[in-house]
Protein backbone atom coordinates (compact mmCIF):
# COMPACT_ATOMS: atom_id res chain seq x y z
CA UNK A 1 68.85 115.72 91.21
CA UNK A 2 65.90 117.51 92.71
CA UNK A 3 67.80 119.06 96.00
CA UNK A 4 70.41 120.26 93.45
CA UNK A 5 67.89 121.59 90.75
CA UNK A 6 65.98 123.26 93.68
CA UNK A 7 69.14 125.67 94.20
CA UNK A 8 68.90 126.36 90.08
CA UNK A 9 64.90 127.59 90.99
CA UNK A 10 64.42 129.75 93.29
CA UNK A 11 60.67 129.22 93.27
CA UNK A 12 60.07 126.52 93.91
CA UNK A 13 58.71 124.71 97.80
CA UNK A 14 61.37 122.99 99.37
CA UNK A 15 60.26 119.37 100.30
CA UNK A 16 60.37 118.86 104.05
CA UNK A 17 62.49 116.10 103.37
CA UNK A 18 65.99 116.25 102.05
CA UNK A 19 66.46 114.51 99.00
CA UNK A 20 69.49 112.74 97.30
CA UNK A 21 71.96 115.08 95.27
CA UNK A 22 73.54 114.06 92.19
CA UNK A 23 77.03 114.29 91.03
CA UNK A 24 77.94 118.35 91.62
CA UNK A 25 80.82 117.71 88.52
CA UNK A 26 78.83 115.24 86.74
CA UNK A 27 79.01 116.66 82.45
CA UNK A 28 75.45 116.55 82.71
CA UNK A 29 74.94 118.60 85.85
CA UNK A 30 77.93 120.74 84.93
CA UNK A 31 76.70 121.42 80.99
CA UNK A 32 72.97 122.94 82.63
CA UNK A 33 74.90 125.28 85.55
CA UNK A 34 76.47 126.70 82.42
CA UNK A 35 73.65 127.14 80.50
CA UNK A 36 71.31 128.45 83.05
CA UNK A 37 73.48 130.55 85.15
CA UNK A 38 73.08 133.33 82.26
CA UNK A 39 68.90 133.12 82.88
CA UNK A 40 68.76 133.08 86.52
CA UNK A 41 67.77 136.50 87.80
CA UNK A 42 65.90 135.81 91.14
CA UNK A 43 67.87 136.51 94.31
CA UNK A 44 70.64 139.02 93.77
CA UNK A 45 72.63 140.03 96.38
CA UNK A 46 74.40 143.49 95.95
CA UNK A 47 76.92 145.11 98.73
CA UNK A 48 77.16 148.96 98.53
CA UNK A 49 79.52 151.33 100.28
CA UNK A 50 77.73 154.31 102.39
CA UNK A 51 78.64 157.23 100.99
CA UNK A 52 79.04 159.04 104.48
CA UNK A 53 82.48 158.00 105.87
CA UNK A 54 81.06 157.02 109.20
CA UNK A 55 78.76 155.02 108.21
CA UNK A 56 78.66 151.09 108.45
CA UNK A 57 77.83 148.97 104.89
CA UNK A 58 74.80 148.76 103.71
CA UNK A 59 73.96 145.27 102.66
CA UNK A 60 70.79 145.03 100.32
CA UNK A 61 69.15 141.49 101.00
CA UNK A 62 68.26 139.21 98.24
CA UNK A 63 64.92 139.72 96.03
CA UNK A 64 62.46 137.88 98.42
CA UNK A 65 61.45 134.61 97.62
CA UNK A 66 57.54 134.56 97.93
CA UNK A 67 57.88 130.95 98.54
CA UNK A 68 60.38 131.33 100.69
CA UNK A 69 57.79 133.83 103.47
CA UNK A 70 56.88 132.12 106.72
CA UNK A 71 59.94 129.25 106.01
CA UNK A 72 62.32 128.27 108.80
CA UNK A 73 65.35 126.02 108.48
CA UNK A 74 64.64 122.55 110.74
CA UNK A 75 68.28 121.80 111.96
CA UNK A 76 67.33 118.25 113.04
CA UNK A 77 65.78 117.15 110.05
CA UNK A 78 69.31 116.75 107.71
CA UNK A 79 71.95 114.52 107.80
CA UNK A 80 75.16 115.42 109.40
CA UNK A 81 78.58 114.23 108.69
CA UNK A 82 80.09 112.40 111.52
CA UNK A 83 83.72 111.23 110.49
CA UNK A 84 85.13 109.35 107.51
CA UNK A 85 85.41 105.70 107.42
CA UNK A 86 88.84 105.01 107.24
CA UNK A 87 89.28 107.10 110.82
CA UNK A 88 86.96 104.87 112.74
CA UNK A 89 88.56 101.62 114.78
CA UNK A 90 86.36 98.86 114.85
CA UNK A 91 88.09 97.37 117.72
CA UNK A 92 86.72 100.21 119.86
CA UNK A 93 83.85 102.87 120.96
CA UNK A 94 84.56 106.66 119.23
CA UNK A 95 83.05 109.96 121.21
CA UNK A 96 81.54 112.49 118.94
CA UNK A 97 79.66 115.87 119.25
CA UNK A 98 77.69 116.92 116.49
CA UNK A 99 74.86 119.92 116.96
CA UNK A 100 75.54 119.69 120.31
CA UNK A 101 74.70 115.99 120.70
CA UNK A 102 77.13 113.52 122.24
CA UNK A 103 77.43 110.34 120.29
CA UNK A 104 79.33 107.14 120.52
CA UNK A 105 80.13 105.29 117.46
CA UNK A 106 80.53 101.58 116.92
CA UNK A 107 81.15 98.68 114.89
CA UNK A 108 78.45 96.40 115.06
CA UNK A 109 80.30 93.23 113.77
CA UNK A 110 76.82 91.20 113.98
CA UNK A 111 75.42 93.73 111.45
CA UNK A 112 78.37 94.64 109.47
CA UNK A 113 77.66 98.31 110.22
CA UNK A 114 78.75 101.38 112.16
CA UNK A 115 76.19 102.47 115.00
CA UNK A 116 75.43 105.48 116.39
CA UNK A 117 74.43 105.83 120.00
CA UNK A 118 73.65 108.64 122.06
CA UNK A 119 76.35 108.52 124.87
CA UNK A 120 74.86 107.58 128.26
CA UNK A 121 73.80 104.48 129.58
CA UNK A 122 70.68 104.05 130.78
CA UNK A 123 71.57 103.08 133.97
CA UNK A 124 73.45 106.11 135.70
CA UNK A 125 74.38 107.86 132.20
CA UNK A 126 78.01 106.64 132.21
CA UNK A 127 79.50 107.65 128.52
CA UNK A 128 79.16 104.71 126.88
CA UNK A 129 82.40 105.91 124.01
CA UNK A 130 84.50 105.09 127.21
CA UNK A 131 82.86 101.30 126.77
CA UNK A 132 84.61 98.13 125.17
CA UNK A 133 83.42 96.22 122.47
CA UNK A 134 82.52 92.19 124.37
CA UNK A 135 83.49 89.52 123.02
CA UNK A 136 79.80 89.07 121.42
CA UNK A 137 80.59 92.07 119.74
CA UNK A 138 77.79 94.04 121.29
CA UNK A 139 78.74 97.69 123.02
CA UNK A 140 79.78 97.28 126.85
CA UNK A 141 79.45 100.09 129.69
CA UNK A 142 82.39 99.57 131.51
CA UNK A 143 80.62 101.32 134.42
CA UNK A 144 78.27 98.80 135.45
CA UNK A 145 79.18 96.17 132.50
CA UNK A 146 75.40 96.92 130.31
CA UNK A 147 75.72 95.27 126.91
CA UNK A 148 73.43 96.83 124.06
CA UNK A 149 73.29 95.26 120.61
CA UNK A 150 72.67 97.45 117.39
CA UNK A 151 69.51 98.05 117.96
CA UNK A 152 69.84 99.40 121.40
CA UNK A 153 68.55 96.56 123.36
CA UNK A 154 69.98 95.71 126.51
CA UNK A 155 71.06 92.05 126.42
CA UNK A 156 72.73 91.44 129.59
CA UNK A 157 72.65 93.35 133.32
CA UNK A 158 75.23 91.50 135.27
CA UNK A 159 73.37 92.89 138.40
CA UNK A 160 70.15 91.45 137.55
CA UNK A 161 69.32 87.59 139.20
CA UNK A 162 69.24 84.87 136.54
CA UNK A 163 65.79 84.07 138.51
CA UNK A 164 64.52 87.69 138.76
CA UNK A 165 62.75 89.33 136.13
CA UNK A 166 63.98 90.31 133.05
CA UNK A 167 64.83 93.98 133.41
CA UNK A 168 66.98 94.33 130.89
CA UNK A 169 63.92 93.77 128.35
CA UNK A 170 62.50 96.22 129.90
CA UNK A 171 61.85 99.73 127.33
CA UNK A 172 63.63 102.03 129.80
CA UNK A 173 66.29 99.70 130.01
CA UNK A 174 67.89 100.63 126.25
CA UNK A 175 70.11 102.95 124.39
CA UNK A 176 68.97 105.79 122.16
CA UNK A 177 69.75 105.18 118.64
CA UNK A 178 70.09 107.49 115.80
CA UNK A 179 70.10 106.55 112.55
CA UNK A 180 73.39 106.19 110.41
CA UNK A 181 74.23 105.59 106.97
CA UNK A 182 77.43 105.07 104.89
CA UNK A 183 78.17 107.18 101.67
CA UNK A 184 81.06 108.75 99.44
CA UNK A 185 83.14 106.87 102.66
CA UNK A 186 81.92 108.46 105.51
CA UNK A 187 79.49 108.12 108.18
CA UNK A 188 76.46 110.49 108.57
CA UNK A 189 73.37 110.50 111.21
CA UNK A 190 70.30 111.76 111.48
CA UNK A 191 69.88 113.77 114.73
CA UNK A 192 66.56 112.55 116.24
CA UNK A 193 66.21 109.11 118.20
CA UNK A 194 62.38 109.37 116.97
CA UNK A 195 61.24 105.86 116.39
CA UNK A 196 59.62 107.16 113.20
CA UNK A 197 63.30 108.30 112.21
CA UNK A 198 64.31 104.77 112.26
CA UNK A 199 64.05 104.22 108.67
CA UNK A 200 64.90 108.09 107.08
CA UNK A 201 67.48 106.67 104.57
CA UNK A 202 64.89 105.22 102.89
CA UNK A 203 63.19 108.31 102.07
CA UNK A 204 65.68 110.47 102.37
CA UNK A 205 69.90 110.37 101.95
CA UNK A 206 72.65 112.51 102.34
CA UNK A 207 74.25 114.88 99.53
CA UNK A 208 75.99 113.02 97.05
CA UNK A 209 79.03 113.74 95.13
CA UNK A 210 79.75 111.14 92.46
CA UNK A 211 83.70 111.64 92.19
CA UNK A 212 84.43 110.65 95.92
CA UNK A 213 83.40 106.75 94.88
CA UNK A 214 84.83 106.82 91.32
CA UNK A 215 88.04 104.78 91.32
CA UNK A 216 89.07 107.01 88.27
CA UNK A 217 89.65 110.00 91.19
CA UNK A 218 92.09 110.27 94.31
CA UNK A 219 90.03 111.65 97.17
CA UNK A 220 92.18 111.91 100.46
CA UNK A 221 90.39 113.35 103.35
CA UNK A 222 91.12 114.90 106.73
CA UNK A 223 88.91 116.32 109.14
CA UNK A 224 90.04 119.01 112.28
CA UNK A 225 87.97 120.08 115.03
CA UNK A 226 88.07 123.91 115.41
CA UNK A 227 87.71 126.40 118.71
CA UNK A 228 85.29 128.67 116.73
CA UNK A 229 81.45 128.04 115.64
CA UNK A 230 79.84 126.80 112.34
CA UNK A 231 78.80 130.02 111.07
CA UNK A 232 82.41 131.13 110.91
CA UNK A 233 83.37 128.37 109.58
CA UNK A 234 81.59 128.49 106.54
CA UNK A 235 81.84 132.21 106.24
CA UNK A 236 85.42 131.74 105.95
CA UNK A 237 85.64 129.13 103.10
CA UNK A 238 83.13 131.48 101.01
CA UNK A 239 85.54 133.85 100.93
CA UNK A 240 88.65 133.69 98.28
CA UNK A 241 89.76 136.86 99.41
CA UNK A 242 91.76 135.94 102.58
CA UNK A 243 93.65 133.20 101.04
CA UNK A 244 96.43 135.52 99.93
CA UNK A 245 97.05 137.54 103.16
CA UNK A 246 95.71 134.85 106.34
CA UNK A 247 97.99 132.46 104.55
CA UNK A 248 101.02 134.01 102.78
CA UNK A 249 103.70 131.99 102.78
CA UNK A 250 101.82 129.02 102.29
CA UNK A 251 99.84 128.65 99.70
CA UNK A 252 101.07 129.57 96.19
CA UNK A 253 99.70 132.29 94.14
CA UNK A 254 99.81 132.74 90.73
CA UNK A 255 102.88 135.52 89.54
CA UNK A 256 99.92 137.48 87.30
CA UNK A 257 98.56 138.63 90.81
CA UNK A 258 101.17 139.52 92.14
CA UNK A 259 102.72 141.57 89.37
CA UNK A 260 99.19 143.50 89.01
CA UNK A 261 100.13 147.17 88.44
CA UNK A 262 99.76 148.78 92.33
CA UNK A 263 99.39 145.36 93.35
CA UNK A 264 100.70 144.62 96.62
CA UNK A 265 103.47 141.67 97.72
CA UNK A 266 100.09 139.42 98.39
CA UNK A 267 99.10 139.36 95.29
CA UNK A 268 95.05 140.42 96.21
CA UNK A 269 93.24 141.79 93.56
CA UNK A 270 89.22 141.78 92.78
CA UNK A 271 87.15 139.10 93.11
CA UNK A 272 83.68 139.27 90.85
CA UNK A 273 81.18 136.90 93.11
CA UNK A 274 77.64 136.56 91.86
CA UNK A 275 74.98 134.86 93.37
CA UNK A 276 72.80 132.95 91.29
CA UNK A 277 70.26 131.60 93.78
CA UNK A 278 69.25 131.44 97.28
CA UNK A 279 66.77 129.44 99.13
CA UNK A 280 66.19 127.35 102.13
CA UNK A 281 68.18 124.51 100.50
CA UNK A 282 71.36 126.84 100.09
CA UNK A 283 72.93 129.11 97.84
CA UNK A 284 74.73 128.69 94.17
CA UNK A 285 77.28 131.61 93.07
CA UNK A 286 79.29 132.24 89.38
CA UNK A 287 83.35 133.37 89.26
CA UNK A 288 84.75 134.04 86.19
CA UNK A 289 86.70 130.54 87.08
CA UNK A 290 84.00 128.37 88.67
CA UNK A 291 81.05 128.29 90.38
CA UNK A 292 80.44 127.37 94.41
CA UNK A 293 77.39 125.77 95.85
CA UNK A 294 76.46 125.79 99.57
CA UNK A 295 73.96 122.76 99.98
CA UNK A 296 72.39 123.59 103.27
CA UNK A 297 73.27 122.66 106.65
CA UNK A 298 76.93 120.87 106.12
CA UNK A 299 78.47 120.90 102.13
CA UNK A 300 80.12 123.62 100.37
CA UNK A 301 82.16 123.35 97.56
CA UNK A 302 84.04 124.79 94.71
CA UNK A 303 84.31 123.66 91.04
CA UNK A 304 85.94 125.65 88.45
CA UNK A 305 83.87 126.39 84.99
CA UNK A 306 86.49 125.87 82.77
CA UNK A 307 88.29 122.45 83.40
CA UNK A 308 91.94 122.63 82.70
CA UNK A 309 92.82 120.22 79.51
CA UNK A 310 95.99 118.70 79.28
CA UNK A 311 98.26 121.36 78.13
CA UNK A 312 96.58 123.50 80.93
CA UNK A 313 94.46 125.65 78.52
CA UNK A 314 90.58 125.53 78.21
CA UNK A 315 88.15 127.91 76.06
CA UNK A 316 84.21 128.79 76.06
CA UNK A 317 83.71 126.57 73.52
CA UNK A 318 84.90 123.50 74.94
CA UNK A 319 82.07 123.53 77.10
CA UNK A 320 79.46 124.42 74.03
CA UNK A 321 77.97 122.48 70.88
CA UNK A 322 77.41 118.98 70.63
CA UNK A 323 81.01 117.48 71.72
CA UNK A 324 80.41 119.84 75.98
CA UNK A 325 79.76 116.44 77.32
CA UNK A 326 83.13 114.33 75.81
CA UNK A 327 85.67 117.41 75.92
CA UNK A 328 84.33 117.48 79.85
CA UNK A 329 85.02 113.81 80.64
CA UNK A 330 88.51 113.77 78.88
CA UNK A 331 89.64 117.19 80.92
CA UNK A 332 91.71 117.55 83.87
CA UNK A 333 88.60 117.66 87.06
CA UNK A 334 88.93 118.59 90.22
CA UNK A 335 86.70 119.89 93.53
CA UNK A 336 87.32 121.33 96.46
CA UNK A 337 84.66 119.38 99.39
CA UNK A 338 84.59 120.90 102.93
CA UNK A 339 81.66 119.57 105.05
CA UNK A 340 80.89 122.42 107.85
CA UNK A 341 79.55 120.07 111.00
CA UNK A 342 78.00 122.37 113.99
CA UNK A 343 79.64 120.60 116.92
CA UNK A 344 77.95 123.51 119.83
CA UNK A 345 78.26 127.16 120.61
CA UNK A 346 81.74 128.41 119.64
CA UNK A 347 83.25 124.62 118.21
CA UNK A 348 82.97 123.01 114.58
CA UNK A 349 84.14 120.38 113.22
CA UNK A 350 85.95 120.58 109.44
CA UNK A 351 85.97 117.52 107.12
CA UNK A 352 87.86 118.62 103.63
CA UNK A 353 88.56 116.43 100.54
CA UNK A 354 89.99 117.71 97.06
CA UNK A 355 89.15 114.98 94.48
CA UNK A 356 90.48 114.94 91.23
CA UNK A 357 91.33 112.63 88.07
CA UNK A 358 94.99 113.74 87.73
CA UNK A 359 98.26 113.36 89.07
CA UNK A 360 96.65 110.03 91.30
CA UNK A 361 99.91 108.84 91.77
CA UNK A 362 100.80 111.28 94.06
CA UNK A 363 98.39 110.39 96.98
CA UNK A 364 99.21 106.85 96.66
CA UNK A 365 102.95 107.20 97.08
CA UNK A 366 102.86 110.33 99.32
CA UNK A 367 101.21 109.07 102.99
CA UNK A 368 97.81 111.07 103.69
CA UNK A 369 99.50 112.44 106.94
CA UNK A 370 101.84 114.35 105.34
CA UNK A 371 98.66 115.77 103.53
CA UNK A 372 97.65 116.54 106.43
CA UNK A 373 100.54 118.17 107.77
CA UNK A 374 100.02 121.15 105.09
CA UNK A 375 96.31 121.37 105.74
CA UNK A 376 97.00 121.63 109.40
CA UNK A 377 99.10 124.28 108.73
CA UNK A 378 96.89 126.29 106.72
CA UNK A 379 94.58 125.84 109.25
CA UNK A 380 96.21 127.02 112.12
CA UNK A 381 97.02 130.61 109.99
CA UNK A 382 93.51 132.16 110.27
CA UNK A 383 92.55 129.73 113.50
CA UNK A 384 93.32 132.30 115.91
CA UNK A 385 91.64 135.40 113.61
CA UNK A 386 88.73 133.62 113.40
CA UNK A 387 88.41 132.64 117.28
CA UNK A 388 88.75 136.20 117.82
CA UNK A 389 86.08 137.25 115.14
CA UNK A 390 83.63 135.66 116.84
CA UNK A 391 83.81 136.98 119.73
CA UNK A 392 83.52 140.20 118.29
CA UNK A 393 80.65 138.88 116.44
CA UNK A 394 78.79 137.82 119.89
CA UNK A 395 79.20 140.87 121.59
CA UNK A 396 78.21 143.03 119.28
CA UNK A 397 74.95 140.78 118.63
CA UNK A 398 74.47 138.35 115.80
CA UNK A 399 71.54 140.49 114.15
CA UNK A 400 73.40 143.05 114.18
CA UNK A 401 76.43 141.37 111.60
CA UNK A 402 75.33 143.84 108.74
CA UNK A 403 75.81 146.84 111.18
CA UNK A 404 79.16 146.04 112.31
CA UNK A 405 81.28 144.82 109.23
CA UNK A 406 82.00 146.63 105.97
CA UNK A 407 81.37 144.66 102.91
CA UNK A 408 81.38 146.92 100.13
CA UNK A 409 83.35 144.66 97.25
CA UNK A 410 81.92 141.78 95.65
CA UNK A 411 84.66 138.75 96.76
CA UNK A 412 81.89 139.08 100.11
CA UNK A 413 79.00 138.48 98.42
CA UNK A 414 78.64 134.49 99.24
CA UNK A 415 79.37 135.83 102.86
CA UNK A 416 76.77 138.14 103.14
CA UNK A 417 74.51 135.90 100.97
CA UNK A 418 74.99 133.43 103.52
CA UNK A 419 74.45 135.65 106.63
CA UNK A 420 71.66 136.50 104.94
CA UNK A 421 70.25 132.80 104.07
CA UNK A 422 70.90 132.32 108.23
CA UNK A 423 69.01 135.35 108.99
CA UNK A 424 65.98 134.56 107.28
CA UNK A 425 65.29 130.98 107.58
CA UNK A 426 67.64 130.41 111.12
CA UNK A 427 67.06 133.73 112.87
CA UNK A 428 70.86 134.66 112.38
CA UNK A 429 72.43 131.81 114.01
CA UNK A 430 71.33 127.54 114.66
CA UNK A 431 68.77 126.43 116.14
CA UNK A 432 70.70 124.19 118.58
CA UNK A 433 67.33 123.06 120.61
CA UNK A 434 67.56 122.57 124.31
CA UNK A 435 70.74 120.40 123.81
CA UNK A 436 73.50 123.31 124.50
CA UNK A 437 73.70 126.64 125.94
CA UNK A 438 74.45 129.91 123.05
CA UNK A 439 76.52 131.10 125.15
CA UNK A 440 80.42 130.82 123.91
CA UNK A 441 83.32 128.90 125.82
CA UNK A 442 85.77 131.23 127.16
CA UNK A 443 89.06 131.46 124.95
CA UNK A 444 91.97 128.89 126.37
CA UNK A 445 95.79 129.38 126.28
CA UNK A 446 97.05 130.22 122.20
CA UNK A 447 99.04 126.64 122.68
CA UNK A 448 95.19 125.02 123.61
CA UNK A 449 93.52 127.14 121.31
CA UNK A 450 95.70 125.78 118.41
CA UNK A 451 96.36 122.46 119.61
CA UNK A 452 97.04 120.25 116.71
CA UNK A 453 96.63 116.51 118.45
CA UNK A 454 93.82 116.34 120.48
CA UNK A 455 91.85 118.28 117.51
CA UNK A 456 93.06 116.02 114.81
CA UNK A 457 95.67 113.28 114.98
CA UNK A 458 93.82 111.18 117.65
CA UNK A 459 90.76 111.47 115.46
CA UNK A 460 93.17 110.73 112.48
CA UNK A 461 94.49 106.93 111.56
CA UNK A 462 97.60 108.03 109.43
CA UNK A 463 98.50 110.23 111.77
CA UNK A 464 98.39 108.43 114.86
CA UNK A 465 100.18 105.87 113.06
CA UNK A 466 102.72 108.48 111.71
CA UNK A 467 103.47 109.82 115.11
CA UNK A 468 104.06 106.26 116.67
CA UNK A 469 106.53 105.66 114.05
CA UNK A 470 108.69 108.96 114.78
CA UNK A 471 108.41 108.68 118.34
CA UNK A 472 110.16 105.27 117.84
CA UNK A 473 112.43 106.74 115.44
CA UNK A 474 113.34 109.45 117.75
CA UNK A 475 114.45 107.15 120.43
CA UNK A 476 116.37 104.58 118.10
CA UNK A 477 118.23 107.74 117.14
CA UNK A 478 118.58 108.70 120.78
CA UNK A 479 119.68 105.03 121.55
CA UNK A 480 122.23 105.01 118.58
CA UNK A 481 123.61 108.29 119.80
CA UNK A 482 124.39 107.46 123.52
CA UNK A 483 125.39 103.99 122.38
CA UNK A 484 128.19 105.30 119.92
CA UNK A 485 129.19 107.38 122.70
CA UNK A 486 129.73 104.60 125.38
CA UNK A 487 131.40 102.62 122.30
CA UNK A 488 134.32 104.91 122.28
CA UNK A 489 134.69 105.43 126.53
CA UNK A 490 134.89 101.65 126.68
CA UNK A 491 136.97 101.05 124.16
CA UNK A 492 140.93 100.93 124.37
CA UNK A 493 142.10 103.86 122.21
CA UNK A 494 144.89 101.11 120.81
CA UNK A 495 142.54 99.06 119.78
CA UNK A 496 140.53 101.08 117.50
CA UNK A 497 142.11 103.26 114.85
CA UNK A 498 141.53 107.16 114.34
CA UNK A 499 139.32 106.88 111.64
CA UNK A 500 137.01 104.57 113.23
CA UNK A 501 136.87 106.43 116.08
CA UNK A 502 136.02 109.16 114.18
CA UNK A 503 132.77 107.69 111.99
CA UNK A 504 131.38 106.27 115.09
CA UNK A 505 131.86 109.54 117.25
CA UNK A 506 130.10 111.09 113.69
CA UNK A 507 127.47 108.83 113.93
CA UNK A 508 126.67 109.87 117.37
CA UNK A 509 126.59 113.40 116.69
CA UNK A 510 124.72 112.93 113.70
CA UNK A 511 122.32 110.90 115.11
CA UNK A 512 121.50 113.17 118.28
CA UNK A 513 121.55 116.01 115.79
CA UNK A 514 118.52 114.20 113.87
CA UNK A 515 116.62 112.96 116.97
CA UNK A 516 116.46 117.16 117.90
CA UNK A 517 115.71 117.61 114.40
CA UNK A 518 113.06 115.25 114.99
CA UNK A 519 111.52 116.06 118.05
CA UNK A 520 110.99 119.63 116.81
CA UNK A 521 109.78 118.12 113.37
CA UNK A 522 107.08 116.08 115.72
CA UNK A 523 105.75 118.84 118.20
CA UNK A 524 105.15 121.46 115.41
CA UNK A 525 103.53 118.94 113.20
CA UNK A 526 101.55 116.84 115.48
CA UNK A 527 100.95 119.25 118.43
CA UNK A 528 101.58 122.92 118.43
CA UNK A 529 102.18 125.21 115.79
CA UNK A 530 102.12 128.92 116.10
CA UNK A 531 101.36 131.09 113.39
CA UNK A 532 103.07 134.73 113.39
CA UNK A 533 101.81 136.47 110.22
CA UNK A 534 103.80 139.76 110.75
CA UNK A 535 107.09 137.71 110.14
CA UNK A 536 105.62 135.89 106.65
């Protein structure tokens, strides 16, 4: 409760180390934003229009935060988000990037846990995520054949003399280890191989968010790595704004928009964005429908105020007086989780779960990939905008971000509140150590740039399962097609009558018809798919 509550007071010191986070739905939690959110005062952000038509926004910072003076924002002292559980093969090494650091995680069967590596061997600094897993269960270089158990020791050097010393006890000889922890089903590390780092979850653990273990809740995730950087990223899920016009045609929006008097076909209108609070530890905003909270470096979410009930109607009062906590726990809940991972300069990596307490049927009849096959797809409408944008954003100098764009309604105020939470604690963009160069990768081919496989569905189990399965439908189809075909050339025309003839050549048409059906289906769903917004 106290990394939560220290969003709620501005005031007060940030502890050097993180601390566990409650529920962010929990009645309890919920009840107090409500209450408080009226009192808080302290770090307003306001965005004003110069009144010169030439002249760029004008972006008045929050209040500052005396506490707050002198404070910088330690990148490699938080936990990071590495992948969720149910993507991770235990039969086999997984590569990883996160804040520039290349990982390999394991299963370390002797422990019962997942490990995570840095990825070089100490011998000649061979990856070890293109390893093996022995048949001792310990992590293999298939280089020079190096075992390491989960602690990093090296247990065997095939190259070493049974009557030689023991080099492979020696210190130099092991594998960096960061530490790792499970929670709310996924795997996070701590980004320092520090011996004194070795035990962190004990003092400190990552944010929690009670709904992604309750049973009561459906919670499917999916997780996309993206060609443009963390600070875009999370710029782009503060802002409500865009969802209408980056992805018309996709996601649904409400016929009271859209019929607004010199409303447009979009349906955009004016979104009223306050920001409660903002300190090191993140910021906390109001809507007249929710509230979002941006728990610094990797969770933001989105939680709406008034819960829908089950005839899809809610008032102020059923979240005053005595009965707040029970009318909360019997109403339709739901969140919307994205964890922002810095992967280096110009990539991030995008792990998004919606949990709610209704309509759980759904995700357990519908598979997760084709959950993912919509997500994708929103996605890929603002990837390449975004890509773009930050290129725009590097040339014209990070610093200067309040110069360049005009912000002068209030659905950008968690934007510029968070430009301006990275400009005074992060000196306008991460801190990514000596690890990775700043400077940006140059932009690939638009069918690269919005590749769909390599960036999700070999990371993804349903998917890569999903895809086997239509490839082999594909083919049977194929198979079925040509085989109807040959059928009917072999075949005596006496010896089969017209009508038969004429369901099997059917079945052959219809069948090839489906398998190009079905190729299409695959390469625009699990590969490339283009996005033309001036045809939506």
């Amino acid at each position: 409760m106290a990394a939560l509550n220290s969003l709620l007071a501005p005031h007060s010191l940030p502890s050097k180390t993180p601390r566990s986070f409650p529920s962010p739905l929990s009645p309890s939690f919920q009840y107090s934003v409500l209450r408080l959110s009226s009192s808080i005062k302290n770090a307003r952000l306001h965005c004003h229009a110069s009144a010169s038509s030439s002249a760029a926004a004008v972006v008045t910072e929050a209040e500052p935060d005396a506490t707050g003076e002198g404070e910088k924002f330690d990148w490699f002292a938080h936990w990071y988000p590495v992948a969720p559980i149910c993507d991770l093969d235990k039969r086999r090494p997984h590569a990883k990037t996160v804040m520039g650091l290349d990982l390999v995680v394991w299963w370390d069967r002797t422990k019962g846990r997942w490990q995570v590596f840095d990825d070089r061997c100490p011998h000649r600094l061979a990856p070890l995520s293109e390893g093996r897993i022995d048949p001792s269960g310990r992590l293999q270089c298939v280089y020079h054949g190096w075992c390491f158990d989960g602690s990093g020791s090296c247990k065997y050097i095939p190259q070493a003399p049974d009557d030689g010393p023991p080099v492979h006890t020696f210190r130099k000889a092991c594998a960096s280890v960061y530490p790792s922890f499970e929670q709310n089903k996924i795997l996070w590390f701590w980004p320092s191989t520090d011996p004194q780092c070795k035990d962190i979850a004990v003092k400190a653990k990552p944010p929690y968010i009670e709904e992604l273990d309750d049973p009561s809740y459906t919670s499917t995730m999916g997780m996309r790595d993206l060609p443009y950087g963390y600070e875009v990223l999370i710029e782009n899920l503060m802002d409500p704004a865009h969802v209408p016009y980056a992805h018309h045609g996709i996601m649904r929006i409400p016929k009271s928009l859209t019929s607004r008097v010199n409303g447009d076909r979009e349906g955009g209108s004016p979104i009223d964005i306050r920001i409660e609070t903002s300190n090191i530890n993140g910021l906390l905003s109001q809507r007249d429908i929710g509230y979002n909270k941006f728990i610094a470096p990797c969770v933001f979410y989105s939680a709406p105020h008034r819960l829908m009930s089950g005839n899809g109607s809610a008032s102020s009062s059923d979240v005053q007086g005595g009965s707040a906590l029970k009318t909360l726990q019997k109403q339709r809940r739901f969140l919307l989780i994205f964890m922002c991972i810095p992967v280096s300069p110009g990539r991030s990596r995008l792990i998004y779960v919606f949990p709610r307490n209704f309509a759980v049927w759904v995700d357990q009849v519908v598979p997760r990939w084709i959950f993912h096959v919509g997500q994708n797809l929103i996605l890929d409408s603002d990837l390449y905008l975004l890509h773009v944008e930050e290129r725009k954003f590097a040339k014209a100098g990070y610093s200067n971000w309040p110069k360049v764009c005009f912000v002068p309604t209030k659905s950008d105020a968690m934007v510029v509140a968070f430009r301006n939470w990275l400009r005074k604690y992060s000196n306008n963009q991460i801190n990514w150590g000596t690890t990775s160069s700043e400077q940006l990768p140059p932009t690939p081919p638009r069918e690269q740039l919005m590749d769909r496989y390599w960036s999700h569905v070999v990371q993804c189990s349903s998917c890569r399962d999903a895809l086997k399965v239509l490839k082999a439908l594909k083919l049977s189809l194929q198979i079925i097609s040509i085989a109807s075909v040959g059928i009917v050339a072999a075949l005596n025309q006496s010896m089969i009558s017209t009508i038969t003839r004429t369901v099997i050549v059917s079945t052959a048409v219809i069948c090839f018809l489906a398998s190009k059906w079905l190729s299409v289906f695959i390469y625009k769903n699990f590969y490339y798919h283009d996005y033309d917004h001036a045809f939506r």
